[in-house]
Structure formats: structure tokens, C-alpha cells
N, C-alpha and C. Protein backbone atom coordinates (compact mmCIF):
# COMPACT_ATOMS: atom_id res chain seq x y z
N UNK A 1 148.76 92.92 112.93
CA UNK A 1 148.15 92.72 111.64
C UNK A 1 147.29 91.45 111.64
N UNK A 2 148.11 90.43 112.31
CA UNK A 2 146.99 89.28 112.14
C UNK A 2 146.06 89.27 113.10
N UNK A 3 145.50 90.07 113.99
CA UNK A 3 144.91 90.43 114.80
C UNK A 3 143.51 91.26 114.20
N UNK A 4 143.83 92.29 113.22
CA UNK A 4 142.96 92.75 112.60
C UNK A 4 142.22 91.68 111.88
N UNK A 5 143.04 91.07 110.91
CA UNK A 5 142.65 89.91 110.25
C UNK A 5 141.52 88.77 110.61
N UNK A 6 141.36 88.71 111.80
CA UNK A 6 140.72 88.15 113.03
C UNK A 6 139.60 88.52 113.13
N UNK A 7 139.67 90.23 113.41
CA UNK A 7 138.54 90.56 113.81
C UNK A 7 137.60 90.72 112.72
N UNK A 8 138.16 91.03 111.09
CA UNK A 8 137.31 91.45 110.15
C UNK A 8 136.98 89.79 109.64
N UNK A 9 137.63 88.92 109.61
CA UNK A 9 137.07 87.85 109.59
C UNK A 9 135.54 87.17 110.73
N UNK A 10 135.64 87.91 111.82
CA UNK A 10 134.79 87.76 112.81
C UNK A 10 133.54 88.26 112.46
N UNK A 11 134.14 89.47 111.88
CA UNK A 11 133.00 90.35 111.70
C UNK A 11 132.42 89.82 110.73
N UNK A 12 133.06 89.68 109.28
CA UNK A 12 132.33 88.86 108.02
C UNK A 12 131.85 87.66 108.43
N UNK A 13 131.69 86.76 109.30
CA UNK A 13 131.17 85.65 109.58
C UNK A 13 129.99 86.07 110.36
N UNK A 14 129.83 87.06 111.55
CA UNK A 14 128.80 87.49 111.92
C UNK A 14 127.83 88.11 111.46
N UNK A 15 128.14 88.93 110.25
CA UNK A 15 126.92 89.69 109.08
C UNK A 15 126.52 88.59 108.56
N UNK A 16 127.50 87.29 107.57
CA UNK A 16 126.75 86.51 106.86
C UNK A 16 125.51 85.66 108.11
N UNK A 17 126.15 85.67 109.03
CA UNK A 17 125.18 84.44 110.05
C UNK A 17 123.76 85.29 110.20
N UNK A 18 124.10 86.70 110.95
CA UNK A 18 123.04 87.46 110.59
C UNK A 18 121.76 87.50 109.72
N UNK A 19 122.21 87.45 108.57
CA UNK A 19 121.69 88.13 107.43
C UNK A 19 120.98 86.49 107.04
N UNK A 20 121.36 85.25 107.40
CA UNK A 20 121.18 84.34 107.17
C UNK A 20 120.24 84.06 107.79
N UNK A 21 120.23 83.90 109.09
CA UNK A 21 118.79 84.01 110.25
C UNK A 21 117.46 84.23 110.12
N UNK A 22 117.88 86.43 109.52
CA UNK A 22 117.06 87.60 108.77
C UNK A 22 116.79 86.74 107.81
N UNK A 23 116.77 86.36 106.83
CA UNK A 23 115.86 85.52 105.76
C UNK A 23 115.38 84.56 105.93
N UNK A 24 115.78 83.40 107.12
CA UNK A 24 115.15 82.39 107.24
C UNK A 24 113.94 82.94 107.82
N UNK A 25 113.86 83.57 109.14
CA UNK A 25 112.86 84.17 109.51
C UNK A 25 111.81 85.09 108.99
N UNK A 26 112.02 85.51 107.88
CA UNK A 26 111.25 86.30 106.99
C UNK A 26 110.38 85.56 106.19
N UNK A 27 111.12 84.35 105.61
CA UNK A 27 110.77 83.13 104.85
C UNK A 27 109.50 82.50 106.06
N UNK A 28 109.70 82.75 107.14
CA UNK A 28 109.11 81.12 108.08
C UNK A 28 107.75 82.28 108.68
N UNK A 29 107.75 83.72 108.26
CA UNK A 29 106.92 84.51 109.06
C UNK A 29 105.51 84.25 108.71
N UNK A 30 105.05 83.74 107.79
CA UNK A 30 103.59 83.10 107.27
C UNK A 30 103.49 81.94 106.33
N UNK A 31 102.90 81.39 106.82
CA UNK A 31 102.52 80.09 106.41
C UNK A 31 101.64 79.59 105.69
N UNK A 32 100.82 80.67 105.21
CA UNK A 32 99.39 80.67 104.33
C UNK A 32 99.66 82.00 103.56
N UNK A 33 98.74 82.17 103.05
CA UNK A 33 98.60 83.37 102.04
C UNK A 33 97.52 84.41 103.03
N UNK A 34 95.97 83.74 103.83
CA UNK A 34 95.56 83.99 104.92
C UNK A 34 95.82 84.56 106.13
N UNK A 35 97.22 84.10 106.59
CA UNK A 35 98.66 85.20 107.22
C UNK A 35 98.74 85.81 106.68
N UNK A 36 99.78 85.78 105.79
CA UNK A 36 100.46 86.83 105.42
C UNK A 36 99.34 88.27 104.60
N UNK A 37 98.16 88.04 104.11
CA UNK A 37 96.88 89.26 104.34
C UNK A 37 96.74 89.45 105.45
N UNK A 38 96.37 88.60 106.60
CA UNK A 38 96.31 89.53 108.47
C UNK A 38 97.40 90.25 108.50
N UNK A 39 98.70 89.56 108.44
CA UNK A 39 99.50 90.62 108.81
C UNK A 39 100.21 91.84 108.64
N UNK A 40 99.76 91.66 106.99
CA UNK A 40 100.46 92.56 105.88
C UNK A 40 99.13 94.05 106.30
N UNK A 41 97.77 93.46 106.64
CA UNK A 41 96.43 95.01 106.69
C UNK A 41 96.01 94.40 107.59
N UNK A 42 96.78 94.21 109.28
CA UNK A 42 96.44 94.65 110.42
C UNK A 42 95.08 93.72 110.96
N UNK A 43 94.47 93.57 109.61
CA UNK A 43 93.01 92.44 110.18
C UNK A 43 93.29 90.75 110.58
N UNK A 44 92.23 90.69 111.50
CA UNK A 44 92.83 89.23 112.45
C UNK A 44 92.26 88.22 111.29
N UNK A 45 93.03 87.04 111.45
CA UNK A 45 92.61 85.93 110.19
C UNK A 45 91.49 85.41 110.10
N UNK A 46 90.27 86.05 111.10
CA UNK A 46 88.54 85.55 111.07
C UNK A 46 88.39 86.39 109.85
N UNK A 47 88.83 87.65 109.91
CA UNK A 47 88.13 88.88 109.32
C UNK A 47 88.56 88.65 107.68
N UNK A 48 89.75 88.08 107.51
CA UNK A 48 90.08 87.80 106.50
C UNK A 48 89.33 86.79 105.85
N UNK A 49 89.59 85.81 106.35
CA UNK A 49 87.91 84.71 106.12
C UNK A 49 87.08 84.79 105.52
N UNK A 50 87.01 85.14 106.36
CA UNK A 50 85.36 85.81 106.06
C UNK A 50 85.38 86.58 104.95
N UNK A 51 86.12 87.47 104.74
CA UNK A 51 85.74 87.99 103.42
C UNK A 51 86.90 87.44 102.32
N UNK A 52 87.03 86.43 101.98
CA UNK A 52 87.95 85.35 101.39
C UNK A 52 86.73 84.70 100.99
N UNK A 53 86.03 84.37 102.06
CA UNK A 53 84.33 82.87 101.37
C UNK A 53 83.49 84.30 100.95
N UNK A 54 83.47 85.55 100.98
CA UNK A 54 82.02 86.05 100.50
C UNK A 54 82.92 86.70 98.73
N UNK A 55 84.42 85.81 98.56
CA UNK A 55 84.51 85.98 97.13
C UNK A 55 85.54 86.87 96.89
N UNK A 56 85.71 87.70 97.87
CA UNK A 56 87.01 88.31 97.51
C UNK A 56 88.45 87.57 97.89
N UNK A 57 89.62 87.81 96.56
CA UNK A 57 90.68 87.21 96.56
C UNK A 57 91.17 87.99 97.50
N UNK A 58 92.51 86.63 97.94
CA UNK A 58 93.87 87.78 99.13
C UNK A 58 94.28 88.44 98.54
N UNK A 59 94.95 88.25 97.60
CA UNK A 59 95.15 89.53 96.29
C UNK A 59 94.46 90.96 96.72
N UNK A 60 93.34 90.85 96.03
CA UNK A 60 92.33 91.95 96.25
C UNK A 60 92.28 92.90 97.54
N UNK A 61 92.31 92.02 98.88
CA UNK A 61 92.26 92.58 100.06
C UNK A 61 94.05 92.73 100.25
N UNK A 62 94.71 92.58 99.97
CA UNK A 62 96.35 92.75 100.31
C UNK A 62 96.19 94.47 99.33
N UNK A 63 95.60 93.95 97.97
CA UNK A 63 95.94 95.58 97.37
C UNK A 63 94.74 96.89 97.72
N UNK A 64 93.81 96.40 98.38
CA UNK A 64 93.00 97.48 98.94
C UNK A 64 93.61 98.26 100.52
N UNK A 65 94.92 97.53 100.88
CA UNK A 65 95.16 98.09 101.94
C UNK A 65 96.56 98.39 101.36
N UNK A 66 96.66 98.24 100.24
CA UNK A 66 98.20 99.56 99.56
C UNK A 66 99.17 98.23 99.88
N UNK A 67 98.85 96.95 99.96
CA UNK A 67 100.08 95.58 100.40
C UNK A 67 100.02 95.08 99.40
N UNK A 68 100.27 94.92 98.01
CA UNK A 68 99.73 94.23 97.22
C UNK A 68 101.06 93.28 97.27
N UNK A 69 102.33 94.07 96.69
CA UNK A 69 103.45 93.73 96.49
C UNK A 69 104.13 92.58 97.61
N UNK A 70 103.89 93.76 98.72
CA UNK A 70 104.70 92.84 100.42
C UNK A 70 103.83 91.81 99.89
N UNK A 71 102.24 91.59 99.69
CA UNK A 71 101.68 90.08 99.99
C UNK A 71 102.57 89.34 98.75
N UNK A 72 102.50 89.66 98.11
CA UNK A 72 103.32 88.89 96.57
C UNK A 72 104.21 87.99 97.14
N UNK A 73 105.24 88.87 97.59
CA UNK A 73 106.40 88.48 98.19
C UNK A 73 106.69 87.42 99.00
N UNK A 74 105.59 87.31 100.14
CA UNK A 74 105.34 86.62 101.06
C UNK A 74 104.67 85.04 100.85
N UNK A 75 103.51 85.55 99.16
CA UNK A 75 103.23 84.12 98.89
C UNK A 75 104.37 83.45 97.66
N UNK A 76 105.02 84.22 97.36
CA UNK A 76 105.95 83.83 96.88
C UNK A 76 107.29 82.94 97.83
N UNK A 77 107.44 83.36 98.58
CA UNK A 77 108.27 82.74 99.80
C UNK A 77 107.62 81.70 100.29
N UNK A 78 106.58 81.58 100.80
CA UNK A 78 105.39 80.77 101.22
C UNK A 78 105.58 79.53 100.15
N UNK A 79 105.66 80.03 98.39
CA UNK A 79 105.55 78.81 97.60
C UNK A 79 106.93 78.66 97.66
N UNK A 80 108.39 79.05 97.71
CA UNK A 80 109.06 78.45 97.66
C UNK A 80 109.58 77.77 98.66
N UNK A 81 109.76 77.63 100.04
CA UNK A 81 109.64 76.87 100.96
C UNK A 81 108.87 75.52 100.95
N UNK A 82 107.48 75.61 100.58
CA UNK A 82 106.59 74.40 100.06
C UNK A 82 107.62 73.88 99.19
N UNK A 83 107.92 74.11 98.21
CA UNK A 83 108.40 73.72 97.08
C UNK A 83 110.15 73.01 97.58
N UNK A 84 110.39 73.46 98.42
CA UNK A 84 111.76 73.23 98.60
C UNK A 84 111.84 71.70 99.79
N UNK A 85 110.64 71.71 100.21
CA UNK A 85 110.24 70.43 100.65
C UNK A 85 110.05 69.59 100.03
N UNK A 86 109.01 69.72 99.09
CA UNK A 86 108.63 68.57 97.82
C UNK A 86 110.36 68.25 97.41
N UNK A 87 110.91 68.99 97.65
CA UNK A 87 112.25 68.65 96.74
C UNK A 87 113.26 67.69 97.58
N UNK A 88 113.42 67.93 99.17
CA UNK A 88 114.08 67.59 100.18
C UNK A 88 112.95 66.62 100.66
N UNK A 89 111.66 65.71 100.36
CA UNK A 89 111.13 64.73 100.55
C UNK A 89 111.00 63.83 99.56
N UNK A 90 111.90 63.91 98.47
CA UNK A 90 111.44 63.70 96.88
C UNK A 90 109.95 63.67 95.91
N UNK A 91 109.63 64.80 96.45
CA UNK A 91 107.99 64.66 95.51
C UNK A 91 108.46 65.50 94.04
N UNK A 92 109.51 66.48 93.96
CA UNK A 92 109.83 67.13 93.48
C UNK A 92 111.44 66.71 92.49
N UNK A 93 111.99 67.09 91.34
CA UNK A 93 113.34 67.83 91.50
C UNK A 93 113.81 68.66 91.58
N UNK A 94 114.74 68.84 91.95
CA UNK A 94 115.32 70.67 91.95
C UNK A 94 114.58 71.53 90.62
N UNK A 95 114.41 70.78 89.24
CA UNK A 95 114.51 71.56 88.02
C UNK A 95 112.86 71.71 87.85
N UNK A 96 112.09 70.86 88.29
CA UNK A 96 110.33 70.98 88.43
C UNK A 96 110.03 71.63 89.29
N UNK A 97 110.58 72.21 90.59
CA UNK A 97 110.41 73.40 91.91
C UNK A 97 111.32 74.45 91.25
N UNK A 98 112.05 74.49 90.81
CA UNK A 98 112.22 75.60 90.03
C UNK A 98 111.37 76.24 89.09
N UNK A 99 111.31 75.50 88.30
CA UNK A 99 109.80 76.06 86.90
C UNK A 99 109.04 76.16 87.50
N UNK A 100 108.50 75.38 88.75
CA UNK A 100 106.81 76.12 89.13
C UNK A 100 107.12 77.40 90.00
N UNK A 101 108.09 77.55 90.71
CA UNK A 101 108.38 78.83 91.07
C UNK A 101 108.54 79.72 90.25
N UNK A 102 109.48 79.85 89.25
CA UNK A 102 109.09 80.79 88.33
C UNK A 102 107.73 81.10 87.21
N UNK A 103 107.15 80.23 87.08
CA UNK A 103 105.80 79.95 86.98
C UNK A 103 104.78 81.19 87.83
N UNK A 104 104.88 80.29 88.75
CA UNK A 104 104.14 81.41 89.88
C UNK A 104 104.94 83.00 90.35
N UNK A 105 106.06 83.02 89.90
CA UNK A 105 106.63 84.70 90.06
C UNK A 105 106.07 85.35 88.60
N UNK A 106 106.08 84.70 87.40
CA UNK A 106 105.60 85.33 86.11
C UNK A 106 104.13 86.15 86.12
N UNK A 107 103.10 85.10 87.34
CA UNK A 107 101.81 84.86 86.77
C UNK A 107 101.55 86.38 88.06
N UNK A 108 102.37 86.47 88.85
CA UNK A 108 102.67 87.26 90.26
C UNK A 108 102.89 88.53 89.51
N UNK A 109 103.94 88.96 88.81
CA UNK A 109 104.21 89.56 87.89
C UNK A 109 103.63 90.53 87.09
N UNK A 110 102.56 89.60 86.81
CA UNK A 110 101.28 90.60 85.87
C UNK A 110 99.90 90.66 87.27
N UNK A 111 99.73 90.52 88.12
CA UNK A 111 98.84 90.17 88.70
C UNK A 111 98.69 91.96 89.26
N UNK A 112 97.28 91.79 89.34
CA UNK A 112 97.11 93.78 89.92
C UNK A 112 96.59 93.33 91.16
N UNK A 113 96.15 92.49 91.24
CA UNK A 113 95.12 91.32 92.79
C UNK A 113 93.80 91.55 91.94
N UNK A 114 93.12 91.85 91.71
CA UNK A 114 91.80 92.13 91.12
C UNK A 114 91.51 90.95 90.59
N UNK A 115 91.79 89.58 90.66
CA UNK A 115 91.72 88.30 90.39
C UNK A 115 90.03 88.19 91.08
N UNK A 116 88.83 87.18 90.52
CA UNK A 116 88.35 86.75 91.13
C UNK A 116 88.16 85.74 92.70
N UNK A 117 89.25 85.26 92.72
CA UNK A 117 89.34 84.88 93.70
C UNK A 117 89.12 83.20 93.76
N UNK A 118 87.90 82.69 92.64
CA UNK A 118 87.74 81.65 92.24
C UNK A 118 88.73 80.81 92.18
N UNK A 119 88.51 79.48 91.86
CA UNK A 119 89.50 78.04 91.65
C UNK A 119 89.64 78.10 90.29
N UNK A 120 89.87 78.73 89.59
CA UNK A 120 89.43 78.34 87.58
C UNK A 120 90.64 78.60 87.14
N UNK A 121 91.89 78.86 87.57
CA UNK A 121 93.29 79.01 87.52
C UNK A 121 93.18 80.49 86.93
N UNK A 122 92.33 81.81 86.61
CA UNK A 122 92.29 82.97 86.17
C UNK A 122 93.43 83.36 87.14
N UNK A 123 93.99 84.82 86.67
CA UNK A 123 94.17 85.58 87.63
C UNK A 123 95.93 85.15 87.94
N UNK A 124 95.87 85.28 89.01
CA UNK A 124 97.82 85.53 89.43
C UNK A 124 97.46 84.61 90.29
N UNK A 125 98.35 84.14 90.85
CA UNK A 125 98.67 83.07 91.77
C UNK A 125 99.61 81.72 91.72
N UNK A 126 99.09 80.93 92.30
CA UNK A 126 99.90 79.46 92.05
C UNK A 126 99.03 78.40 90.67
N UNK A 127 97.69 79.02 90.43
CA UNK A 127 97.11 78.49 89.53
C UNK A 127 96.05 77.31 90.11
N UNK A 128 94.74 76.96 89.91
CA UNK A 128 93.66 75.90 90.12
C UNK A 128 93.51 74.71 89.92
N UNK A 129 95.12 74.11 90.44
CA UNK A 129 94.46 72.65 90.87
C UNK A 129 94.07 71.96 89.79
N UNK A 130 94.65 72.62 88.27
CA UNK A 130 94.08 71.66 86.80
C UNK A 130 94.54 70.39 86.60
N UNK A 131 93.91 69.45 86.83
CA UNK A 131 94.44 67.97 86.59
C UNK A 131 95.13 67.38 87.65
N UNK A 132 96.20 66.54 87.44
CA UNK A 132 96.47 66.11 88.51
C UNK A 132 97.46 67.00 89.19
N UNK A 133 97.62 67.80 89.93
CA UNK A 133 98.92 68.31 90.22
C UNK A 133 99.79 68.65 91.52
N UNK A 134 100.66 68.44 91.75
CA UNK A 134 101.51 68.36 93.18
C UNK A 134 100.98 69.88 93.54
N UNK A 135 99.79 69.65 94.01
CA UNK A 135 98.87 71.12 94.82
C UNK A 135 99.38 70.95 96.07
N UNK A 136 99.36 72.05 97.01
CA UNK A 136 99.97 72.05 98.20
C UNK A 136 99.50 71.64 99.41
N UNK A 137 98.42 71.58 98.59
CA UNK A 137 96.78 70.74 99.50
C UNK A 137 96.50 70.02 98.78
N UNK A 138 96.75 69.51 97.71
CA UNK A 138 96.25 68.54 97.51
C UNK A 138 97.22 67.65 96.42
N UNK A 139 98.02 66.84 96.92
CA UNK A 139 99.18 66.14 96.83
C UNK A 139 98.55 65.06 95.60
N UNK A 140 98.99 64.55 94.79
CA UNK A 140 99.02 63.80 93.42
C UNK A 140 99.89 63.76 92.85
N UNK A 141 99.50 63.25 91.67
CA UNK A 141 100.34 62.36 90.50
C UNK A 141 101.30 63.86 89.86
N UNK A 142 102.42 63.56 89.25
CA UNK A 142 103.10 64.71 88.58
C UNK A 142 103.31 65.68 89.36
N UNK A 143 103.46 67.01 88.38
CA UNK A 143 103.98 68.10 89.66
C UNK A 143 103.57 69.07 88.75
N UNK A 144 102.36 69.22 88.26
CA UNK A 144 101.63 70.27 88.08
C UNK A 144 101.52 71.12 88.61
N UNK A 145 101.21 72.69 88.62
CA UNK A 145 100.67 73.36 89.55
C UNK A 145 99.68 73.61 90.06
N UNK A 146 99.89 73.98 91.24
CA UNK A 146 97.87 73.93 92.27
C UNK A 146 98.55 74.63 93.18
N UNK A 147 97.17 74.08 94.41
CA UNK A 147 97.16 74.74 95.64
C UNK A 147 96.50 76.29 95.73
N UNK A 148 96.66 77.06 96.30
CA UNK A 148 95.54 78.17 97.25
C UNK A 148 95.54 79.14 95.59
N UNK A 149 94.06 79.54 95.56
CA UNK A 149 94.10 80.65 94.85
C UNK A 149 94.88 82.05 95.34
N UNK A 150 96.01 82.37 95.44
CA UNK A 150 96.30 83.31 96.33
C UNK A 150 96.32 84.78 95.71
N UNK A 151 95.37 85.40 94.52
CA UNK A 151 95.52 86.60 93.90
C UNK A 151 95.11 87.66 94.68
């Protein structure tokens, strides 16, 4: 009996370690919003580029190849990782990386990608960099939201 005990304990420690790994690695699989569009519709990150500067959002190109959601997901992970740094370097607290994450899942939420693509905070994403704000690129005062148009 305590032998069984053993093994199903073995076993429950090896799914959680598992499954623990499986998300870190899912979390760490793109690093931009620019990734995670190459990888989500197959095109290499020039091609994406490139049609990123002639105006179309990642948004837009994630939902013209039927990815709209997976990309969501991914820049959603993407912002909370960022965010979980600001927090574990103190730029952040736990309760201000929280609200802008849910912030950016709300605005994700309603988003179809059909966003311009522009900096003007329209559209779904992490929002344009209004005022001063702990942007992910561009680091300042408070902890506003910014960083990549990612619709």
C-alpha cells in the first residue's frame, strides 16, 4: 500500500512538473508580437515587416490567415511576462501589472484585428504610448500603458 502511495505521488509530481515546463515554454515561444504573426501564418519576420510599415496591423495579418485568436493569446502572454518583470525589477506592483493586463485582455476582447495599425491608441492592443507610460519600449514615469501597437 505504501508503495502505491509512492508511485501516485511520483506520478502527481511529474504531471505538475510537466505541465509547468509546457507553460513556461509556451509563455517564452515569442517575444514580439512580429513572432508570434511569423509563426502563428508560416511567413518569415521580413515578410511580416514589411507589411507591418506599408500599414497593416499584426492583428490584421494574424486574422487574414484564420490566427486571430492564437495571436491574441500569444501577445497577451508576451504582455504578461513583460509585465511580470516590471514587477520582479520594481518598475511595477503586483496590483498596476495586474490592471494593465487586464486592461489589455478587455481591449483584446473586443478586438476583430481590423485595427489600423497606427500609434493613436485606436483599436485592440496594449494601447499608444499616451503620456508618460511604463511602454515596453519605451520605459518612463508611472505605469501607464504603451508599447507595440499589436492589433
Amino acid at each position: 500500500m505504501m508503495n502505491k502511495k509512492k508511485v501516485m505521488t511520483g506520478c502527481a509530481l511529474a504531471l505538475a512538473l510537466s505541465a509547468a515546463t509546457m507553460t513556461s515554454f509556451a509563455a517564452a515561444a515569442y517575444k514580439t508580437p512580429a513572432e508570434a504573426v511569423s509563426g502563428f501564418t508560416g511567413k518569415t519576420l521580413d515578410e511580416v515587416t514589411a507589411e507591418r510599415k506599408s500599414g497593416k496591423s499584426y492583428g490584421s495579418i494574424a486574422s487574414e490567415a484564420g490566427k486571430l485568436r492564437e495571436f491574441q493569446q500569444a501577445v497577451s502572454d508576451i504582455h504578461e511576462d513583460r509585465l511580470n518583470e516590471a514587477v520582479a525589477d520594481g518598475t511595477l506592483t503586483r496590483e498596476q501589472a495586474d490592471a494593465q493586463l487586464a486592461a489589455i485582455r478587455e481591449r483584446q476582447a473586443a478586438c476583430d484585428g481590423n485595427g489600423s495599425g497606427d500609434n493613436t491608441g485606436t483599436g485592440c492592443g496594449a494601447g499608444g504610448c499616451n503620456g508618460t507610460g511604463m511602454g515596453y519600449h519605451h520605459r518612463g514615469n508611472g505605469y501607464g500603458l504603451g508599447g507595440y501597437r499589436n492589433n
